[in-house]
Protein backbone atom coordinates (compact mmCIF):
# COMPACT_ATOMS: atom_id res chain seq x y z
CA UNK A 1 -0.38 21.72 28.87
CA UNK A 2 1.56 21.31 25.94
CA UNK A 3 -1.04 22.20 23.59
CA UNK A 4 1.59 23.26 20.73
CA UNK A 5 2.49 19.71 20.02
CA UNK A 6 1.99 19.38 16.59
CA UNK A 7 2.95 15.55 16.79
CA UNK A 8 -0.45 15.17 17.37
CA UNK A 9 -3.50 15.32 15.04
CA UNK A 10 -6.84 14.34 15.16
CA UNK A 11 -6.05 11.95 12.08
CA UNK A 12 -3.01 10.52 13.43
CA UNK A 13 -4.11 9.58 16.68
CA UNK A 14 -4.41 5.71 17.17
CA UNK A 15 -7.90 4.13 16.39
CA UNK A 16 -9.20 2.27 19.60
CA UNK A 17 -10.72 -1.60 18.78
CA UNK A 18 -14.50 -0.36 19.28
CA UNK A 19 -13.95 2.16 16.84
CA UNK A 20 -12.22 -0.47 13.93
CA UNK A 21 -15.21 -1.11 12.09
CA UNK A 22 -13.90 -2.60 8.70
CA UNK A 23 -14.93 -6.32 8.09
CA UNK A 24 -13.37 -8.93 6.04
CA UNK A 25 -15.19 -8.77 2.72
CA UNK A 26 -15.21 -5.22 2.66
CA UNK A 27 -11.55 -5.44 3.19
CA UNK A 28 -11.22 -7.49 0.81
CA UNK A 29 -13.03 -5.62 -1.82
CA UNK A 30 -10.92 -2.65 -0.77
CA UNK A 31 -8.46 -4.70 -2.19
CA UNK A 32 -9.89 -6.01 -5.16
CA UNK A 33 -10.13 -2.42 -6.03
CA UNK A 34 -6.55 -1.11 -5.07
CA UNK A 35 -5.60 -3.78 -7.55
CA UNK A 36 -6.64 -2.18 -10.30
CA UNK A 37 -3.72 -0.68 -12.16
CA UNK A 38 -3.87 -0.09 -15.67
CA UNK A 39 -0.02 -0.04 -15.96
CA UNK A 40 -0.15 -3.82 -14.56
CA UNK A 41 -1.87 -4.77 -18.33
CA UNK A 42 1.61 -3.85 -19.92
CA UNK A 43 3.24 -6.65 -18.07
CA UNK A 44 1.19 -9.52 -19.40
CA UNK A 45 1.56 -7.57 -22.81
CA UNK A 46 5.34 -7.42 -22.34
CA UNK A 47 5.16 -10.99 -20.65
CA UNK A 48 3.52 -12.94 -23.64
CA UNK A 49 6.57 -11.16 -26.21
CA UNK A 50 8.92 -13.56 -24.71
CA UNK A 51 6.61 -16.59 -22.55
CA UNK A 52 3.69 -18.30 -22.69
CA UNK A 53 0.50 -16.56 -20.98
CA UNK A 54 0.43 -19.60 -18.36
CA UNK A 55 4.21 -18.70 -17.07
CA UNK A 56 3.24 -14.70 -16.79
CA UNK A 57 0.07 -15.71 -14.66
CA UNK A 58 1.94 -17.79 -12.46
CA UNK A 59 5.16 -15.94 -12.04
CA UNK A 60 2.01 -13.02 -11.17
CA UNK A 61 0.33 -15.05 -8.80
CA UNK A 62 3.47 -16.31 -6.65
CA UNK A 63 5.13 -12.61 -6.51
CA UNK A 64 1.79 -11.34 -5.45
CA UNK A 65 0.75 -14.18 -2.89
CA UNK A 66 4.54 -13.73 -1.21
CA UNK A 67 4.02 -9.98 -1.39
CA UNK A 68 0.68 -10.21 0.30
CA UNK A 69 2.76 -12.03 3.20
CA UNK A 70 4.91 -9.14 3.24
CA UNK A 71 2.16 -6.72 3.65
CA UNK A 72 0.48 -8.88 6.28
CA UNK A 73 3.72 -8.62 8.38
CA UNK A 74 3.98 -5.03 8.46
CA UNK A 75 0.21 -4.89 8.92
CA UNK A 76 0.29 -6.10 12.05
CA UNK A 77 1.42 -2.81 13.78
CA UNK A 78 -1.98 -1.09 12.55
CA UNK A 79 -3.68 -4.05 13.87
CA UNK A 80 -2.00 -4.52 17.13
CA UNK A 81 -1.59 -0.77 18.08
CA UNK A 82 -3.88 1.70 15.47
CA UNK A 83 -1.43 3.62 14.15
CA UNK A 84 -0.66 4.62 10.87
CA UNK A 85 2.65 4.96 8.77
CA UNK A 86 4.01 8.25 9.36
CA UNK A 87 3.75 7.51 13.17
CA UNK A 88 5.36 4.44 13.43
CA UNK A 89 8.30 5.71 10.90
CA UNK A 90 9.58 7.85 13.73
CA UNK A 91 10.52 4.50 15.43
CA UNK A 92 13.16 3.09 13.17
CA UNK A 93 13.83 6.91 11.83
CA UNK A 94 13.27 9.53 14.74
CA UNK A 95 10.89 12.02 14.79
CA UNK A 96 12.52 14.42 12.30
CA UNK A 97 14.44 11.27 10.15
CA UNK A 98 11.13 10.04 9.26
CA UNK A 99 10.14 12.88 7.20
CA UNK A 100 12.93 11.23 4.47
CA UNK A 101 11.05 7.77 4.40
CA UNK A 102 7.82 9.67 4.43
CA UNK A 103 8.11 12.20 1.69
CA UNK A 104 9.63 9.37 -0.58
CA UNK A 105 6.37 7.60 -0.28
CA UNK A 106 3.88 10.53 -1.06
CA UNK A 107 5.75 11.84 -4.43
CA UNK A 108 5.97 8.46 -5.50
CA UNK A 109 2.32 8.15 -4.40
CA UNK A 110 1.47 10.76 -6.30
CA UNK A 111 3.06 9.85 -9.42
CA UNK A 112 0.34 6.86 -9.15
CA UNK A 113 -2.53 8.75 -8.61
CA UNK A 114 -0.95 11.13 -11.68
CA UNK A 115 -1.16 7.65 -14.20
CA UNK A 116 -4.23 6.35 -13.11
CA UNK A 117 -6.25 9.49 -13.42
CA UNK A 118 -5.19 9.79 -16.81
CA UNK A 119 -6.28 6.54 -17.89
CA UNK A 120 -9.65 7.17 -16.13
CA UNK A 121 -9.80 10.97 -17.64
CA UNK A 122 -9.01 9.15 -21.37
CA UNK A 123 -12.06 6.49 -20.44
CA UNK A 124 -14.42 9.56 -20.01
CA UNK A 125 -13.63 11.78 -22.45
CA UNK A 126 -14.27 8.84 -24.82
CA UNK A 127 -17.54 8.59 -23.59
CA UNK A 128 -18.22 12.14 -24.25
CA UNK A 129 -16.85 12.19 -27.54
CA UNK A 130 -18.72 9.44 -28.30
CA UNK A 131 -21.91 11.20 -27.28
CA UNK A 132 -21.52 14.72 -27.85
CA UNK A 133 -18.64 15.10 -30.10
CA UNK A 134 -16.39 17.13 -27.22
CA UNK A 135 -12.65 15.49 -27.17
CA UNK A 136 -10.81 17.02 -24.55
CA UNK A 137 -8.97 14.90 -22.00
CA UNK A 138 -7.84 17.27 -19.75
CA UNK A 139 -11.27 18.73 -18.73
CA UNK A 140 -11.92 15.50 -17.52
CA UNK A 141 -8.81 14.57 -16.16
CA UNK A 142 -9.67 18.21 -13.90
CA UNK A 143 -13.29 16.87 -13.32
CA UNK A 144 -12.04 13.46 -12.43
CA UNK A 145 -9.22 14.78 -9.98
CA UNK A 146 -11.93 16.43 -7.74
CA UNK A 147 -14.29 13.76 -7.44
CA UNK A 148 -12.00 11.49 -6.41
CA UNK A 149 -9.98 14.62 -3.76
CA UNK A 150 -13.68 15.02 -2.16
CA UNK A 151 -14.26 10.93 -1.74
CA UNK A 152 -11.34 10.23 -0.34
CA UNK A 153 -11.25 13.42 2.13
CA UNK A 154 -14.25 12.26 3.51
CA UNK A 155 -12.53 9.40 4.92
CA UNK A 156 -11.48 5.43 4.99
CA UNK A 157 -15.43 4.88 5.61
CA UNK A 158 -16.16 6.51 2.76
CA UNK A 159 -13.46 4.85 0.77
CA UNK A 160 -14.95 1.21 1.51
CA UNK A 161 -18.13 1.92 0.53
CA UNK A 162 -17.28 3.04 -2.86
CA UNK A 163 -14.95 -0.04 -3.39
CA UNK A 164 -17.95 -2.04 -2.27
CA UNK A 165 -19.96 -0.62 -5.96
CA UNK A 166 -16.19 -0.90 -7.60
CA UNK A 167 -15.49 -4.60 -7.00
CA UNK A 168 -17.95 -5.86 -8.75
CA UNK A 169 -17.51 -3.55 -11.70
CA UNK A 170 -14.66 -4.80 -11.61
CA UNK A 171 -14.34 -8.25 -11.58
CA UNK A 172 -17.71 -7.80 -14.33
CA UNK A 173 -15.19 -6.17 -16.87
CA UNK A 174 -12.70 -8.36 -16.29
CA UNK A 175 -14.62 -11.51 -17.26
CA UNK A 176 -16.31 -9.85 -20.30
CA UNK A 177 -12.68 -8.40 -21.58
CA UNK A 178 -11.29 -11.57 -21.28
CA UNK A 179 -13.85 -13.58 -23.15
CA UNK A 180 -14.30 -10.79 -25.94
CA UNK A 181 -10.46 -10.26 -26.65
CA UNK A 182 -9.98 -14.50 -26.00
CA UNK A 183 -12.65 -14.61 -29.14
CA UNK A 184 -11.37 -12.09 -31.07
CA UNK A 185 -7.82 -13.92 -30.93
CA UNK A 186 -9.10 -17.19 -31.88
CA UNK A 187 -11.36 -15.63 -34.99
CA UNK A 188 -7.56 -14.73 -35.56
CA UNK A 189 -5.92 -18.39 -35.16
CA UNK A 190 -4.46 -17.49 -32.18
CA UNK A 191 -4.20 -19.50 -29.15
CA UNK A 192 -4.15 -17.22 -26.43
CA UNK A 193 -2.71 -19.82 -24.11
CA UNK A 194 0.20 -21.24 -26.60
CA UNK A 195 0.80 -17.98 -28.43
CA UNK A 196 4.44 -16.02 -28.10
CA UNK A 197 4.22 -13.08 -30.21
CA UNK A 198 7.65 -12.45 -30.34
CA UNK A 199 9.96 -15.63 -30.70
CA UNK A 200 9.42 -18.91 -31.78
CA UNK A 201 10.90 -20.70 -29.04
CA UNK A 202 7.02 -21.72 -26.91
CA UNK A 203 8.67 -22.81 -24.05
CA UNK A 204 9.66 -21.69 -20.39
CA UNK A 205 11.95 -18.60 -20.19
CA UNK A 206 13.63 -18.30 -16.97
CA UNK A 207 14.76 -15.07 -17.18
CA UNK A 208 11.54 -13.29 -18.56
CA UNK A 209 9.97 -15.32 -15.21
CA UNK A 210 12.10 -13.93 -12.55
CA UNK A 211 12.33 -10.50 -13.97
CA UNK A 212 8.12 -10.56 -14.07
CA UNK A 213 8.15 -12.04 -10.74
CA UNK A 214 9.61 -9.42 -8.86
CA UNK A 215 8.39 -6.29 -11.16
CA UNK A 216 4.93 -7.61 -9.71
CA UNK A 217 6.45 -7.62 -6.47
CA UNK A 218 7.43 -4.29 -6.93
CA UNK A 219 4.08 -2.70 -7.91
CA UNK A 220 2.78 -3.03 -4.37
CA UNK A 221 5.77 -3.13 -2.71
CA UNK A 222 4.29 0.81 -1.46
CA UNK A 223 1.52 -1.51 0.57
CA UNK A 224 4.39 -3.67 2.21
CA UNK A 225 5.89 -0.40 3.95
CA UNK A 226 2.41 1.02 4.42
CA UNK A 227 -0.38 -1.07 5.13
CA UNK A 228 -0.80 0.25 8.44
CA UNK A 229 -2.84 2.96 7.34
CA UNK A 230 -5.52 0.15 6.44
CA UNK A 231 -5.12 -1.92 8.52
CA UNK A 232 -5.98 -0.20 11.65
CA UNK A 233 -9.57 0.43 10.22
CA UNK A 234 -10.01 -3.44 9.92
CA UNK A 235 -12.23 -5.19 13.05
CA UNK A 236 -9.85 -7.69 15.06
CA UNK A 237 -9.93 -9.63 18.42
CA UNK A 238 -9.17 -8.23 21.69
CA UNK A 239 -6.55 -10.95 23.74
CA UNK A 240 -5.54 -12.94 20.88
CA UNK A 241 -2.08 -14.32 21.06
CA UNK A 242 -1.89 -16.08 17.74
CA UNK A 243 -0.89 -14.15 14.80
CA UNK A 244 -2.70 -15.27 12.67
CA UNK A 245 -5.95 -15.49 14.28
CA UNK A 246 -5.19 -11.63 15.17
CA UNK A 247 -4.94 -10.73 11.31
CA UNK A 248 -7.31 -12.96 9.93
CA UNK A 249 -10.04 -10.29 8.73
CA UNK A 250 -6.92 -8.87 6.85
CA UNK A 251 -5.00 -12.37 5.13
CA UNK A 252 -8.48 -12.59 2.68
CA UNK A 253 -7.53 -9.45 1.03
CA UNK A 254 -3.55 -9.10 0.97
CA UNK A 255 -3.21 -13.08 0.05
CA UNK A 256 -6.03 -14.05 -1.73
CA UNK A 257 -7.68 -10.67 -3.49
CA UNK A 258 -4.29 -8.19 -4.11
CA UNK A 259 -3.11 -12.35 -5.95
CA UNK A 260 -6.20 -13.01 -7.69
CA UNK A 261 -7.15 -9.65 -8.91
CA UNK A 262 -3.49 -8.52 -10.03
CA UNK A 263 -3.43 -11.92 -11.86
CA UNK A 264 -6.27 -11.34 -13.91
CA UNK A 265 -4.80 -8.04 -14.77
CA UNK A 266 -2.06 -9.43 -16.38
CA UNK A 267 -3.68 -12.06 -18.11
CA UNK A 268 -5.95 -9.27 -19.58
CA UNK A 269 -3.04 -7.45 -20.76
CA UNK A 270 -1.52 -10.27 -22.35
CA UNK A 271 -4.73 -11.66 -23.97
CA UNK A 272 -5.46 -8.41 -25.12
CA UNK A 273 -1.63 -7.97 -26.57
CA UNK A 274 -2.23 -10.97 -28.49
CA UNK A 275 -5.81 -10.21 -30.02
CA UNK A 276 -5.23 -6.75 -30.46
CA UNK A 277 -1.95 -6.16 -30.62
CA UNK A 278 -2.26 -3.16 -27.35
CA UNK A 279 -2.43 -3.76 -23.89
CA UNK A 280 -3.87 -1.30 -23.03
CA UNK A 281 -7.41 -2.30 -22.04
CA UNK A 282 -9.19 1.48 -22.84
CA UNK A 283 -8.13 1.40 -26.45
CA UNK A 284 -8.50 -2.01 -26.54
CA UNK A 285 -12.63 -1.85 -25.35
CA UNK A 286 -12.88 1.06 -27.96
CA UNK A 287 -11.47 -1.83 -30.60
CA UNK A 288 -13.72 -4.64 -29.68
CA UNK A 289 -17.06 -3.08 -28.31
CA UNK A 290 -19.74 -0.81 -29.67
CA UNK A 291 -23.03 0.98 -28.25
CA UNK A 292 -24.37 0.51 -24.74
CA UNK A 293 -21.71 -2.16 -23.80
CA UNK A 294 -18.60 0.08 -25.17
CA UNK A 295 -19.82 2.77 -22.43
CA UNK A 296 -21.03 0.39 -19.16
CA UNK A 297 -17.28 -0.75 -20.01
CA UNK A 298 -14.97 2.18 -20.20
CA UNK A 299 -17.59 2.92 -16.41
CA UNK A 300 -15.99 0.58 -14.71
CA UNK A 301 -12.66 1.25 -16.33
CA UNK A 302 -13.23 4.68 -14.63
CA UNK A 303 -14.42 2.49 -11.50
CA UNK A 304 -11.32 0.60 -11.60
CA UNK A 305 -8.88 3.73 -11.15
CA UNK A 306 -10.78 5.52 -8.96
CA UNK A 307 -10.98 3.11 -5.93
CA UNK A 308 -7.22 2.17 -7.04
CA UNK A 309 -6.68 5.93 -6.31
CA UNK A 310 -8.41 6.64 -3.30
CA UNK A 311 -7.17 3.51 -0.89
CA UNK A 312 -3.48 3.61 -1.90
CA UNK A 313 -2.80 6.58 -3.98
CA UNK A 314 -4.78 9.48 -2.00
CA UNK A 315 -4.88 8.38 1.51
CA UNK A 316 -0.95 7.25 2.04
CA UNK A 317 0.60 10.34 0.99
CA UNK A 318 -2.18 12.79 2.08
CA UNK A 319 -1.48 11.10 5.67
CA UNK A 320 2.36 11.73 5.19
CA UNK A 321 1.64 15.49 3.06
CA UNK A 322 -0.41 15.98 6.52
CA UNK A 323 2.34 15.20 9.09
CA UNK A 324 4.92 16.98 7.34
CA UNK A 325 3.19 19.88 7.25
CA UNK A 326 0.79 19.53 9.90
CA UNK A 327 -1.99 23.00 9.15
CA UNK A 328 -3.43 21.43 6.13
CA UNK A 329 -4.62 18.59 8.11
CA UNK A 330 -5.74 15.30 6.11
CA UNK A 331 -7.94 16.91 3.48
CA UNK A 332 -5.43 18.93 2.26
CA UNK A 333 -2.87 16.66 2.23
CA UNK A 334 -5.35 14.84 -0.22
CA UNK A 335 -5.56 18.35 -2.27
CA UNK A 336 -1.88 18.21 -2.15
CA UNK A 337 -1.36 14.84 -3.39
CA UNK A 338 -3.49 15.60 -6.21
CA UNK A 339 -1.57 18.38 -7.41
CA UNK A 340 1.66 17.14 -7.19
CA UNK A 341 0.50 13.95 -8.98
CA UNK A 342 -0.50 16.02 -11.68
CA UNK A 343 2.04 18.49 -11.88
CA UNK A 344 4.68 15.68 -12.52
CA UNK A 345 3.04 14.55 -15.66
CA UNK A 346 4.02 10.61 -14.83
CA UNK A 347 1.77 9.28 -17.88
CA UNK A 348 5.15 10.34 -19.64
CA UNK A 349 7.40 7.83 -17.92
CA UNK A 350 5.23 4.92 -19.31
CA UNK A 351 7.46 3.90 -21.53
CA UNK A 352 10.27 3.41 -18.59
CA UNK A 353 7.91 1.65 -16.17
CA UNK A 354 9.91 -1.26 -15.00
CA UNK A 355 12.53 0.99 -14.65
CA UNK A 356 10.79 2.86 -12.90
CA UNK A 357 9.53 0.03 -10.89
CA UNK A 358 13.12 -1.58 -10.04
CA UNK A 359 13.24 1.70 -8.37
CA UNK A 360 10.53 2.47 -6.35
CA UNK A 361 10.89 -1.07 -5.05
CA UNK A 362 14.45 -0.67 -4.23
CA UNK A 363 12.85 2.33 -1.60
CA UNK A 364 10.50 0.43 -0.05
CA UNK A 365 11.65 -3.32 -0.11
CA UNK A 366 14.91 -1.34 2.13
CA UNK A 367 11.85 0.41 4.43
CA UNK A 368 9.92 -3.30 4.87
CA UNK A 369 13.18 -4.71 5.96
CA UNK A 370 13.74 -2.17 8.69
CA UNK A 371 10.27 -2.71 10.10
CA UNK A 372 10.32 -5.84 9.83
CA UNK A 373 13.81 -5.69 12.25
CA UNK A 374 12.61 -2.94 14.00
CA UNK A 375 8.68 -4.41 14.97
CA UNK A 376 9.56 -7.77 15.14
CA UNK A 377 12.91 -8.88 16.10
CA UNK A 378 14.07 -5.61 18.34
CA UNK A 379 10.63 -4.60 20.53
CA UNK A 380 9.07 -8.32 19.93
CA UNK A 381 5.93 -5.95 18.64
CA UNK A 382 6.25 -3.85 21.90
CA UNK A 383 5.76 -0.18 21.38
CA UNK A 384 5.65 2.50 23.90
CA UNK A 385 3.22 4.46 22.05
CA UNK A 386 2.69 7.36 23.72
CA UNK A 387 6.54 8.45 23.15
CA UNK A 388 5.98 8.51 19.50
CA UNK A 389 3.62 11.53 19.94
CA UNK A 390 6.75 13.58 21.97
CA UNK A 391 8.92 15.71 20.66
CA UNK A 392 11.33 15.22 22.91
CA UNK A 393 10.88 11.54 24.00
CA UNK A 394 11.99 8.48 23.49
CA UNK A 395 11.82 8.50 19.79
CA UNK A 396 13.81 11.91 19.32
CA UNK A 397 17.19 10.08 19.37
CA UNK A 398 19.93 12.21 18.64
CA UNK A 399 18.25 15.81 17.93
CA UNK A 400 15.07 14.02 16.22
CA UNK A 401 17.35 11.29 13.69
CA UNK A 402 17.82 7.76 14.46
CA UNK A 403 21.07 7.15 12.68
CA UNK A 404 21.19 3.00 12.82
CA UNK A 405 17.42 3.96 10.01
CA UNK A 406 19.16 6.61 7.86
CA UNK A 407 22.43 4.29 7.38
CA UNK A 408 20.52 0.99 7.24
CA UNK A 409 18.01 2.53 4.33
CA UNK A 410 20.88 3.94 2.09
CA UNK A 411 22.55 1.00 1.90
CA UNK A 412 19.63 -1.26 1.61
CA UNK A 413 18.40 1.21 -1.19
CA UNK A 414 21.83 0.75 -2.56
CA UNK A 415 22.69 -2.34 -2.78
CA UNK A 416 18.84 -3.19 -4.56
CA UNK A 417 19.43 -0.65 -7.11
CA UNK A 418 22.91 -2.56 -7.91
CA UNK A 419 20.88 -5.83 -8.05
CA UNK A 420 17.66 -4.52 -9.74
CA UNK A 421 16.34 -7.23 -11.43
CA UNK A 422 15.67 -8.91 -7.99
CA UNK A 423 14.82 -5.04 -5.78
CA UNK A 424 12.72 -6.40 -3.44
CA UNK A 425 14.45 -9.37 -1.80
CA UNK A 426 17.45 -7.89 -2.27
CA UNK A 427 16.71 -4.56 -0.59
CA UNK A 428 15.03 -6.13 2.22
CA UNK A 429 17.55 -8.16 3.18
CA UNK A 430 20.04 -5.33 2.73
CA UNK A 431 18.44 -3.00 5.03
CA UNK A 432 17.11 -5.77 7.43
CA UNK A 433 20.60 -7.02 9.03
CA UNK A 434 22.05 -4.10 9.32
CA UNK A 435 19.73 -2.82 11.28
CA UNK A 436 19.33 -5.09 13.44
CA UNK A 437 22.95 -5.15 14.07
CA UNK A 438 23.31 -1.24 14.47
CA UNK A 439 20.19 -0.86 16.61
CA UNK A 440 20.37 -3.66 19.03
CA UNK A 441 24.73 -3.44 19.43
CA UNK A 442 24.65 0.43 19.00
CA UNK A 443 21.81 2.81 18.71
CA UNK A 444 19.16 0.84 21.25
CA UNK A 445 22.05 0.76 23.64
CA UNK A 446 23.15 4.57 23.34
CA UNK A 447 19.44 5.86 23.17
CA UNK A 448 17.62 3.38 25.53
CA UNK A 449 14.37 1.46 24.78
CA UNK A 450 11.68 1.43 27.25
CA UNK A 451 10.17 -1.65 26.00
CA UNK A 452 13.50 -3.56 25.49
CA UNK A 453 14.89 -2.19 28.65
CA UNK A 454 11.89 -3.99 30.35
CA UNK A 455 12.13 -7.26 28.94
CA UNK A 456 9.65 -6.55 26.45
CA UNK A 457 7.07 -6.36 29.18
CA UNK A 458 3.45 -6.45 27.63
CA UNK A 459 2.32 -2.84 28.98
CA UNK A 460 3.86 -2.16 25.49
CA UNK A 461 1.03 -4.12 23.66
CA UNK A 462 -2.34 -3.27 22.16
CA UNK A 463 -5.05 -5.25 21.23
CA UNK A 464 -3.48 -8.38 22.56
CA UNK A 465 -3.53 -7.15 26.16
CA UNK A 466 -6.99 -5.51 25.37
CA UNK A 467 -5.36 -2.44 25.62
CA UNK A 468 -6.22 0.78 23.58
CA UNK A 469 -3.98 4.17 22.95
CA UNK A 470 -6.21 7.19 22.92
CA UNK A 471 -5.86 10.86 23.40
CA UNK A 472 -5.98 12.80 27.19
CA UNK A 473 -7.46 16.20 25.43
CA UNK A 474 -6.59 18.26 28.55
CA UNK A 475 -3.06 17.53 28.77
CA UNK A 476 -2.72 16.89 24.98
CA UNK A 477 -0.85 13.42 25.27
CA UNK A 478 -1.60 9.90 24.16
CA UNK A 479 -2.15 7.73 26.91
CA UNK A 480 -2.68 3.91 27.51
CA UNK A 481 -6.39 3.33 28.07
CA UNK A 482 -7.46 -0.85 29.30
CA UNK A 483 -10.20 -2.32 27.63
CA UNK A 484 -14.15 -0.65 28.11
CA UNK A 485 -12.12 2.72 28.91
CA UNK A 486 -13.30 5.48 26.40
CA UNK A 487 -11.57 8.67 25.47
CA UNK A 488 -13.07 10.36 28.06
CA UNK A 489 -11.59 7.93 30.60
CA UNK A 490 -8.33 7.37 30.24
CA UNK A 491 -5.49 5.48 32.56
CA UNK A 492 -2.69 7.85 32.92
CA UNK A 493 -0.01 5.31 33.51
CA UNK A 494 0.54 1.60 32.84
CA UNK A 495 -1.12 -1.08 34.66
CA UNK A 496 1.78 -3.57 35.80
CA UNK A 497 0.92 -7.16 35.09
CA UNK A 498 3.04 -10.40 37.07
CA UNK A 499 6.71 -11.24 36.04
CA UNK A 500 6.83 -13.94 33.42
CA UNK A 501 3.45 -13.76 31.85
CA UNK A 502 4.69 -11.46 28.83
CA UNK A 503 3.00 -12.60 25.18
CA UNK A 504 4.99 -15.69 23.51
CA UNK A 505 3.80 -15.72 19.92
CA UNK A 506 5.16 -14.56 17.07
């Protein structure tokens, strides 16, 4: 029965709580290493032109630490129910209206996995030229493009334990880069803390703040719309009613690691502005170190952008290359992502980044916003899951498009582009109300809501009614299975539970 629904794959299907076997510090050095952007060095270089380096860390650390909220919202749904992005999309979208939200976020996905390679394929060839005399970038950008397709096919599992060797490369070379560029900028008379390299005027620039607030915001603004697909690898407690408590294993990592690390980044690229007069850390390395230490650097450098790559570059938009076109399956939506990353040449738009930026974060501040409605405020984090794996179900609206999505995301997309300087906040409020206007006074009452029509009635939980969603394999459907059930036996309907005893909390 209804074996040709292709709504279902094997990597889409919703993790169960036994099976979630991610921990908090390896979370958190997941995100230590996502954090890793080389691009992020050109905003402390561009910050420290105009402000002091103290005002670009902290305008850094409070985008990032709000941002990390952000992501923590929208994390909840893989935490709660196990599902990943491209699922949940079909709520606030439809089942066909997703694929625009979708698609959006694997090309520009790709176009970070395009700039990060490069910078990893320029560390390496270095190295090789060093030794051997052979200067060719692109063989290694080639080389370094399939190691990081095949560790990243094989696999979130896989993913953690390389960002487990990665973190601590990484946090090595960004203590010795900023101590070595700090030194070479004092040999030079230059404070690195009270220098502005281009104006005289030392003091606090408001405008130079809020535009380097919320171009940090907009870097991992991607994680705020998608942070599902982590998320729902991460261990959590069965029965817990608190929020908080509930996404504790995850808060280290988005509000404390994504913060910390991203704010070292950018104090590195402004230290290293003002000693060397480049941001860019690989040239920079090649300026200030020699020998043995010049290649254990430009390692980790390599380090750096691959586990950057696999946890948010490769594995978003090969789950969303593999849903749109469901026979190449995960691994070659990871193949796919790769090409199309490369194919673009992004390493050309450098020198338009927070342009580029103002943009991206225009698409997904307008995406968070309509979760946010959609999750929180309209199903009170209720979700009859097994309808988002039907075709025709409750989640095919009108002929697969939920209209109050596609209206509310072109004019919160809109109206942030019009307002770019402040994308996020702007787009997420944009999208936010009127969706929740349109879906609870129009859509929601035209195409009915199971778990709004029954007063959000806590069949429609996961983890906090110690309920799993796993897959009947004979009939091909996603059922709700109650806690110490395995995939093998599954409840084929919904256990009622006593009027008035529906979950509270946020």
């Amino acid at each position: 029965m209804n074996k040709k629904n292709n709504l279902i794959k094997k990597d889409n299907i919703p993790i169960p709580h036994s099976s979630r076997n991610v921990g908090m510090l390896g979370y958190s050095f997941v995100w230590v290493g996502i954090a890793v952007i080389i691009a992020t060095f050109a905003l402390g270089g561009d910050g420290v032109q105009t402000m002091k380096l103290g005002w670009v860390l902290l305008a850094c650390l409070l985008a990032n630490i709000v941002l990390g909220f952000f992501i923590s919202i929208t994390g909840d749904i893989g935490i709660e129910h196990g599902i990943n992005f491209p699922v949940y999309m079909r709520a606030p979208f439809g089942v066909i209206g997703s694929y625009i939200p979708m698609l959006v976020r694997a090309i520009l996905g790709s176009f970070w996995f395009g700039i990060q390679t490069y910078f990893g394929a320029l560390a390496i060839n270095y190295i090789f030229l060093h030794f051997t005399g052979f200067d060719n970038w692109l063989v290694w950008y080639i080389v370094f493009t399939i190691a990081q397709v095949i560790n990243t096919a094989m696999g979130f599992k896989a993913i953690e334990r390389f960002s487990n060797i990665a973190a601590p490369c990484i946090i090595i070379i960004s203590i010795w880069m900023y101590f070595n560029l700090e030194g070479v900028a004092s040999a030079a008379g230059n404070n690195v803390w009270n220098t502005v390299l281009g104006s005289d005027d030392k003091g606090f620039i408001w405008n130079t703040f809020i535009v380097l607030f919320f171009v940090n915001m907009a870097f991992w603004s991607t994680a705020a719309s998608d942070s599902q697909n982590l998320t729902r690898y991460v261990k959590t407690s069965q029965f817990e009613k608190k929020w908080l408590k509930r996404n504790k294993n995850t808060l280290l990592g988005h509000m404390v690691a994504l913060p910390l690390t991203q704010s070292a980044m950018i104090v590195i690229g402004g230290v290293s502005m003002i000693a060397v007069n480049n941001w860019n850390p690989v040239e920079a390395i090649q300026t200030t170190a020699t020998g043995f230490i010049l290649i254990v650097l430009l390692v980790m450098v390599v380090f750096a952008q691959w586990s950057t790559n696999a946890a948010s570059n490769l594995l978003t938009p090969a789950t969303v290359f593999a849903e749109v076109f469901p026979k190449i399956g995960y691994a070659g939506g990871v193949v796919l992502t790769a090409i199309v990353g490369s194919i673009i040449q992004p390493w050309a738009l450098m020198e338009v980044l927070t342009d580029f930026l103002n943009i991206m974060s225009s698409v997904y501040s307008a995406i968070v916003g309509i979760l946010f409605a959609d999750y929180y405020l309209l199903r009170k984090r209720r979700m009859n899951i097994p309808e988002l794996y039907k075709k025709e179900g409750q989640f095919s609206y009108a002929k697969g498009w939920n209209l109050a999505g596609i209206i509310s995301l072109v004019i919160g997309m809109g109206v942030a582009t019009l307002f770019s300087s402040y994308a996020f906040i702007v787009g997420f409020v944009a999208s936010f109300i009127p969706y929740y206007y349109l879906g609870k006074y129009w859509w929601f009452k035209k195409y009915k809501q199971a778990e709004i029509e029954e007063n959000y009635s806590d069949i429609y939980l996961g983890v906090t009614s110690g309920r799993d969603w796993v897959l009947d394999s004979e009939r091909n459907e996603i059922v709700p299975s109650t806690s110490g059930t395995t995939r093998e036996h599954v409840v084929t309907g919904f256990e009622p539970i006593p009027s008035g005893q529906g979950v509270k909390d946020f």
